[in-house]
N, C-alpha and C. Protein backbone atom coordinates (compact mmCIF):
# COMPACT_ATOMS: atom_id res chain seq x y z
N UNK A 1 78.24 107.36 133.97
CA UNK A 1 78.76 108.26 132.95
C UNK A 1 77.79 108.36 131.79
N UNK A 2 77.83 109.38 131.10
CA UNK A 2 76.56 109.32 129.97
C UNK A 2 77.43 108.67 129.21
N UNK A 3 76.66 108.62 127.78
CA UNK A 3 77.46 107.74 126.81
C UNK A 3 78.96 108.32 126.52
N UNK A 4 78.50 109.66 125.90
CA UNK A 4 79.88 110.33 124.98
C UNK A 4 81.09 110.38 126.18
N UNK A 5 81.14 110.40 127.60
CA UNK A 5 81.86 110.44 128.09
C UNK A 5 82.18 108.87 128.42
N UNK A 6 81.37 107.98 128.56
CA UNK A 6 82.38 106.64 128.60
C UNK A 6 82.76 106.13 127.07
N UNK A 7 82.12 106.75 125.92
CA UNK A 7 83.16 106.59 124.89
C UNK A 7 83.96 107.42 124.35
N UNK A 8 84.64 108.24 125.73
CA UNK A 8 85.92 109.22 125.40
C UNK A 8 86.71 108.00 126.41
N UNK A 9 85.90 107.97 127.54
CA UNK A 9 86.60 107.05 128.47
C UNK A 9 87.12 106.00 127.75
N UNK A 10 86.37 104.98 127.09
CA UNK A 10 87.07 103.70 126.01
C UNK A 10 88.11 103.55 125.81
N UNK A 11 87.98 104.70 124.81
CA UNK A 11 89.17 105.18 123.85
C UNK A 11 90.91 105.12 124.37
N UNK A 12 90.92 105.44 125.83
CA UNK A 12 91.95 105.64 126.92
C UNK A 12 92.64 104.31 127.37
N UNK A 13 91.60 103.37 127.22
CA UNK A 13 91.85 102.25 128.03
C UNK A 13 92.67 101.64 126.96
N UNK A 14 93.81 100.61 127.36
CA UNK A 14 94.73 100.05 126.42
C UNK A 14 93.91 98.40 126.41
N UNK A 15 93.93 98.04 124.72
CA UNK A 15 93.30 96.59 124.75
C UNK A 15 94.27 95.80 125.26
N UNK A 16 94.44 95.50 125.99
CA UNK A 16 95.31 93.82 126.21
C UNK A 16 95.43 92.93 125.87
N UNK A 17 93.88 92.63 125.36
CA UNK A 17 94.02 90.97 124.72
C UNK A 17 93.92 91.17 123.20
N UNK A 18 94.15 92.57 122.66
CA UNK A 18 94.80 91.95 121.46
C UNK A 18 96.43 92.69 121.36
N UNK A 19 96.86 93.48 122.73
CA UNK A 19 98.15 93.75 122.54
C UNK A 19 98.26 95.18 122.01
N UNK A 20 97.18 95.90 121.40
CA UNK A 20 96.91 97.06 121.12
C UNK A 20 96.32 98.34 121.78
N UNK A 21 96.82 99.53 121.77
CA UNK A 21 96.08 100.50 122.15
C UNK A 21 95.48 101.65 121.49
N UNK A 22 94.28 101.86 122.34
CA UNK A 22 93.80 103.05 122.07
C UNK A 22 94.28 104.44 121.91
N UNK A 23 93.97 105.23 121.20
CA UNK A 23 94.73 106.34 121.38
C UNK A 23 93.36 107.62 121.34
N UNK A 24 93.23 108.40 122.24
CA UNK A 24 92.75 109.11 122.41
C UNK A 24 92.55 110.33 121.82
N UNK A 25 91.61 111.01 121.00
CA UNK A 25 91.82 112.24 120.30
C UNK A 25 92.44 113.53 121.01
N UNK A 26 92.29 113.38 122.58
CA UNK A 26 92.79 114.38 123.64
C UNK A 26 93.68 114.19 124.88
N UNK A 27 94.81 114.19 124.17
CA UNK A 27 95.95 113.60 125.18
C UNK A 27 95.87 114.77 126.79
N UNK A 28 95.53 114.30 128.00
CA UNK A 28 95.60 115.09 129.19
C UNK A 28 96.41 114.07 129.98
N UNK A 29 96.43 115.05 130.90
CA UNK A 29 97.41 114.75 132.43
C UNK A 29 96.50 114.41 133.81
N UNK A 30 96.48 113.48 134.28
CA UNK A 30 95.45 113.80 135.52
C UNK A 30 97.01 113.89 136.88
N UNK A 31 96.19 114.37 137.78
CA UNK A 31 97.07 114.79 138.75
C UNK A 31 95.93 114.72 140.03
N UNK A 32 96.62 113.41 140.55
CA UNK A 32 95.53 113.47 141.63
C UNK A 32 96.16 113.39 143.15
N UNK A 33 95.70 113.79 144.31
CA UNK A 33 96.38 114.27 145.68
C UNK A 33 95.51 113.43 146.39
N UNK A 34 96.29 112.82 147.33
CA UNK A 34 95.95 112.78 148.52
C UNK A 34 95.11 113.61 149.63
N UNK A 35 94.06 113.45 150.35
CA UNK A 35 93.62 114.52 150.81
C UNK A 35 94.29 114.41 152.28
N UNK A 36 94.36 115.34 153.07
CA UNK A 36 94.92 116.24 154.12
C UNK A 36 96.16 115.12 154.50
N UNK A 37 96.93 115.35 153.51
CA UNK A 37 98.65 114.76 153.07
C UNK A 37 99.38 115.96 153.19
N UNK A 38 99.20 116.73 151.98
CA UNK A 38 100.05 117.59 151.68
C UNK A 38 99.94 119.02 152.44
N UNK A 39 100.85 120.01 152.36
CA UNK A 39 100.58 121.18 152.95
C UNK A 39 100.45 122.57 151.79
N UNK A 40 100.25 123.74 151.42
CA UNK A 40 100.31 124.56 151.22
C UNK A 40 101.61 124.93 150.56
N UNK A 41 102.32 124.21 151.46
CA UNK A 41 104.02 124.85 150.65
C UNK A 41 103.86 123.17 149.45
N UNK A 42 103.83 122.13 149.82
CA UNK A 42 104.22 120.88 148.72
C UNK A 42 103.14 121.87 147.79
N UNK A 43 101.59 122.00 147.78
CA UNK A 43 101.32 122.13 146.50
C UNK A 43 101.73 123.83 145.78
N UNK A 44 102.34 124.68 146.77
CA UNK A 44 103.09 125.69 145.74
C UNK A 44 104.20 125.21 144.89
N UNK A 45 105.04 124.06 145.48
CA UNK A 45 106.02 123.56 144.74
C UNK A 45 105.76 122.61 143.58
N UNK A 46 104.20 121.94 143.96
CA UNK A 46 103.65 121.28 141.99
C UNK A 46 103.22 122.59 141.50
N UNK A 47 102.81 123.27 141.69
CA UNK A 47 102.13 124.35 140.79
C UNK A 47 103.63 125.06 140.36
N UNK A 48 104.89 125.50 141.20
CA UNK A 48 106.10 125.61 140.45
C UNK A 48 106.42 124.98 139.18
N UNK A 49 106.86 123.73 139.51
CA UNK A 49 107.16 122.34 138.93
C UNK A 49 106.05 122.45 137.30
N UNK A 50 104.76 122.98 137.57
CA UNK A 50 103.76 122.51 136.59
C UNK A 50 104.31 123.81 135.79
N UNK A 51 104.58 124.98 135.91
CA UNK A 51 104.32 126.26 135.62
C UNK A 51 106.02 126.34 134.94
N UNK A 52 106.81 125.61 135.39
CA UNK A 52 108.51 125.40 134.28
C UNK A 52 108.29 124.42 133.68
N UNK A 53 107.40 123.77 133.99
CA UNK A 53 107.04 122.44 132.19
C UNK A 53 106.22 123.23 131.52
N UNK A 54 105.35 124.01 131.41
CA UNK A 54 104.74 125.02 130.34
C UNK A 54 105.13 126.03 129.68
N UNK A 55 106.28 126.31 130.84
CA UNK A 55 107.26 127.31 130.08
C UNK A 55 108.09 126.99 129.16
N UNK A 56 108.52 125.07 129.35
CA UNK A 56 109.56 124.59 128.49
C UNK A 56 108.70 123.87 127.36
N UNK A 57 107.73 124.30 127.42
CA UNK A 57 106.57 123.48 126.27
C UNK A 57 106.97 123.14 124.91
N UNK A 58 107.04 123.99 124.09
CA UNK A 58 107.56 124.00 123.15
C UNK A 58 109.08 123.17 123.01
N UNK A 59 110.09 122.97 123.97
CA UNK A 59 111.07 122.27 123.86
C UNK A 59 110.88 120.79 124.41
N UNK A 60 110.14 120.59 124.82
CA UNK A 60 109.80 119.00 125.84
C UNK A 60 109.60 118.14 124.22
N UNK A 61 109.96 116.82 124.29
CA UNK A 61 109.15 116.25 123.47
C UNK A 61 108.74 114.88 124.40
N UNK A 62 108.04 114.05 123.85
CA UNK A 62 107.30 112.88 124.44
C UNK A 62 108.27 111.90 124.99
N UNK A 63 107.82 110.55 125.22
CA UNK A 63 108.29 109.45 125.55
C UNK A 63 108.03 108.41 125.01
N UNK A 64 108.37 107.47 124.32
CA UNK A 64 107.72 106.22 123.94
C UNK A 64 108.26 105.26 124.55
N UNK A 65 106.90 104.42 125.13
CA UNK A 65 107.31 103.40 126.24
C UNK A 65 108.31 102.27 125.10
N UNK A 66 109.09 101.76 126.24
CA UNK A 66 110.26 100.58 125.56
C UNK A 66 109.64 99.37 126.12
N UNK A 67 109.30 99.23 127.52
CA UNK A 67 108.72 98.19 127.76
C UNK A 67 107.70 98.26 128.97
N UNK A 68 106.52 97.22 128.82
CA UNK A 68 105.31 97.64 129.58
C UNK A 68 104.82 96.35 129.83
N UNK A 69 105.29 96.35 131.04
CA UNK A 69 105.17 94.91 132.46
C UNK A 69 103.59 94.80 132.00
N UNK A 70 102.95 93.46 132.86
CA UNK A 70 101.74 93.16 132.47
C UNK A 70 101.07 93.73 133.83
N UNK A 71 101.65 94.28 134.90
CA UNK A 71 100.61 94.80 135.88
C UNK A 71 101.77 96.40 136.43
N UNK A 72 100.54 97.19 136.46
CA UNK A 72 101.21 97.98 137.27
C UNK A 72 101.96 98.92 136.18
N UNK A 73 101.45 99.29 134.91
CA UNK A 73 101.73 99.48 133.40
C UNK A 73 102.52 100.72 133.68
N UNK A 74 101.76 102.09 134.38
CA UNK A 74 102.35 102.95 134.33
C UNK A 74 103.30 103.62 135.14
N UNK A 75 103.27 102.68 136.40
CA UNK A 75 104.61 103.00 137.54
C UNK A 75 106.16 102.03 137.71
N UNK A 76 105.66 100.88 136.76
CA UNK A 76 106.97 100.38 136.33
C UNK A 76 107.54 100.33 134.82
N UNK A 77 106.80 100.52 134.02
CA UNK A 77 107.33 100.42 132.75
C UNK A 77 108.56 101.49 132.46
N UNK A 78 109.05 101.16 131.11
CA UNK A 78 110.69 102.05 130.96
C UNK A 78 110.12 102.71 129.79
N UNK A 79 111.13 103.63 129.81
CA UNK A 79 110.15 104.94 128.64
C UNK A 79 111.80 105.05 127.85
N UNK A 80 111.91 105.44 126.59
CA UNK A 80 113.06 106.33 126.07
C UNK A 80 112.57 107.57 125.56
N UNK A 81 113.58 108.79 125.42
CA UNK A 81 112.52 109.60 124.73
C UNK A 81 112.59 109.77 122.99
N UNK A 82 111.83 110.46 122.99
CA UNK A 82 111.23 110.45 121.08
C UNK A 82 112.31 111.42 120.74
């Protein structure tokens, strides 16, 4: 990675050992697939799915995590919303 992109990368990563996180100037979404998993119809139905969360944009608000296990941070932790 050149520099400026592993110190956007940094920024993302949560410190652990002092219990603190980073917060990123550019909050994104990654969305990543399996390759020759899905068919044609599953990804018309994320691009649905993606295309009524942009529509509800303005009404969505965030999540703030409640609690965040020490492995496995973002597929088990509990969220409430804001």
């Amino acid at each position: 990675m050149p520099p400026n992109n592993q110190e956007a990368a940094e920024r993302c990563i949560p410190q652990n050992h002092t219990g603190r996180h980073r917060y990123p100037a550019l909050e994104l979404v990654r969305l990543t697939l399996p390759r020759r998993v899905y068919t044609s119809a599953h990804m018309e139905a994320v691009v649905e799915g993606l295309r009524a969360v942009w529509r509800r944009r303005e009404h969505l608000r965030g999540l703030r995590m409640v609690y965040e296990p020490p492995v496995l941070r973002f597929f088990t932790a509990r969220f409430t919303p804001l």
